[in-house]
Protein backbone atom coordinates (compact mmCIF):
# COMPACT_ATOMS: atom_id res chain seq x y z
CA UNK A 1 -6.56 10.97 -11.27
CA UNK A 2 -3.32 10.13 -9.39
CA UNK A 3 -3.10 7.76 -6.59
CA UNK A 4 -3.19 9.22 -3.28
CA UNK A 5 -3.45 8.60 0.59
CA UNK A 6 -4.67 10.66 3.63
CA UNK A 7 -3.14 10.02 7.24
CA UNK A 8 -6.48 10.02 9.23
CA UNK A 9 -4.50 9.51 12.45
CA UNK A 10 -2.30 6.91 14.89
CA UNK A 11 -2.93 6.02 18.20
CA UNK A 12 -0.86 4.01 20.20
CA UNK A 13 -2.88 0.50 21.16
CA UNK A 14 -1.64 -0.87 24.51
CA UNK A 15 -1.18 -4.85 22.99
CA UNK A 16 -0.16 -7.20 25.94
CA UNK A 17 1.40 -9.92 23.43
CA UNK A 18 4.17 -7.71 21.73
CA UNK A 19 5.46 -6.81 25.50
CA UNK A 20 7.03 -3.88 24.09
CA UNK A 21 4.65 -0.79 24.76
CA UNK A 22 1.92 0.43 22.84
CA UNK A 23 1.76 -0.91 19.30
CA UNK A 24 1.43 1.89 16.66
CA UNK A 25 -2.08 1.61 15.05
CA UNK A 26 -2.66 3.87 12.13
CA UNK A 27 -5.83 4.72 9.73
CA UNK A 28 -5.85 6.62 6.15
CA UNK A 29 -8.10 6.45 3.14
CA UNK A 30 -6.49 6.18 -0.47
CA UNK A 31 -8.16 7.55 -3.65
CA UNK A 32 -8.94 4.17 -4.34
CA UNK A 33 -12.01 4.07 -1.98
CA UNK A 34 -9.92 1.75 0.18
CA UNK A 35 -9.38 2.34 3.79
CA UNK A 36 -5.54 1.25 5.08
CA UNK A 37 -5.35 0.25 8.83
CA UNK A 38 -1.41 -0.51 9.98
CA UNK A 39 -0.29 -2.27 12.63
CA UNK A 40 2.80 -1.47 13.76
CA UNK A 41 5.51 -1.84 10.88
CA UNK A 42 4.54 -5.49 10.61
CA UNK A 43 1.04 -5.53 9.01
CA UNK A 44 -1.69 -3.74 6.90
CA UNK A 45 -5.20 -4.13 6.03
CA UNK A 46 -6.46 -2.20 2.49
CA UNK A 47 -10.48 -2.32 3.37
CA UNK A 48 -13.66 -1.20 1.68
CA UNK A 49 -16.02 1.03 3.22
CA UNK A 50 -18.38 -1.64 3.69
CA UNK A 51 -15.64 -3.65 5.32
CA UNK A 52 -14.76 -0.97 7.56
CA UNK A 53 -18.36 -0.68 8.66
CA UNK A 54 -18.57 -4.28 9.23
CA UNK A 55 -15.04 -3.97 11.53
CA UNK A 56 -16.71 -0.88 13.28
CA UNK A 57 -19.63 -2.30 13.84
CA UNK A 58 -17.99 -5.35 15.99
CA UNK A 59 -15.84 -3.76 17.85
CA UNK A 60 -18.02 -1.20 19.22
CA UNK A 61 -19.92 -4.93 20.17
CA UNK A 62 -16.45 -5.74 21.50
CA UNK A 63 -16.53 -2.35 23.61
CA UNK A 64 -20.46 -2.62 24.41
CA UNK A 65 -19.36 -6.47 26.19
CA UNK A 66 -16.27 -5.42 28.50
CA UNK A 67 -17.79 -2.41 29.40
CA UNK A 68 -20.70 -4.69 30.77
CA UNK A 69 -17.99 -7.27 32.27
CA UNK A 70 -16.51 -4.36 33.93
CA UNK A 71 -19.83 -2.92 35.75
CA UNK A 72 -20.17 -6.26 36.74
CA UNK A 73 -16.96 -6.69 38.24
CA UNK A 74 -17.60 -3.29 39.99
CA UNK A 75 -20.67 -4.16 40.87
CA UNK A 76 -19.48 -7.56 42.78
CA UNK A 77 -16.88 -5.75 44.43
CA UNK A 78 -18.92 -3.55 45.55
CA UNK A 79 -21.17 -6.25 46.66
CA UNK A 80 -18.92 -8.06 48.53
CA UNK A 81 -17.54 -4.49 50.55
CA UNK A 82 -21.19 -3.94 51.43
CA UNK A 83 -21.30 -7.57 53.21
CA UNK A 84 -18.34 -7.23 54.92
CA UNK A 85 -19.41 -3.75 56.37
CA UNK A 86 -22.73 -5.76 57.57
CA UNK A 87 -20.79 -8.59 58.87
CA UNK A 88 -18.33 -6.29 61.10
CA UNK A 89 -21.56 -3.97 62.10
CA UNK A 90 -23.42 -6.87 63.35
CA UNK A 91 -20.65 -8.31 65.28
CA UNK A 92 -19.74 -5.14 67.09
């Protein structure tokens, strides 16, 4: 069987270190049972399945925690706007 490699798809991965817009991400699968993630023109990982589980796994953990962070951000702003309403009703 010949080598071969699918383009699953790129997205473009808003990185605040490179300071130079979105850093091209990309994902394919070879016939090797390896998975190739690319990052920018400057890096690649060549993965197993059970490695890509293992990535996928973490950063949905990574998503799960700043989604919480964020709600509570929210919710302490809105906190705060509720006490200030009280604080300007009970003065008037």
């Amino acid at each position: 069987m010949a080598y071969s490699h699918e383009l699953i798809g790129n997205i473009g991965v808003n990185d605040e270190s490179n300071g130079r817009g979105p850093l091209n991400v990309g994902v394919g699968v070879d016939s090797l049972g390896r998975c190739t993630i690319t990052f920018g023109t400057s890096y690649a990982l060549r993965i197993t399945a059970e490695d890509v589980d293992q990535l996928r796994d973490i950063l949905y953990e990574a998503a799960r925690k700043l989604d919480s962070q964020r709600y509570d951000r929210e919710m302490e702003a809105a906190m705060e706007r509720v006490a200030t309403v009280r604080v300007k009703q009970e003065s008037a």
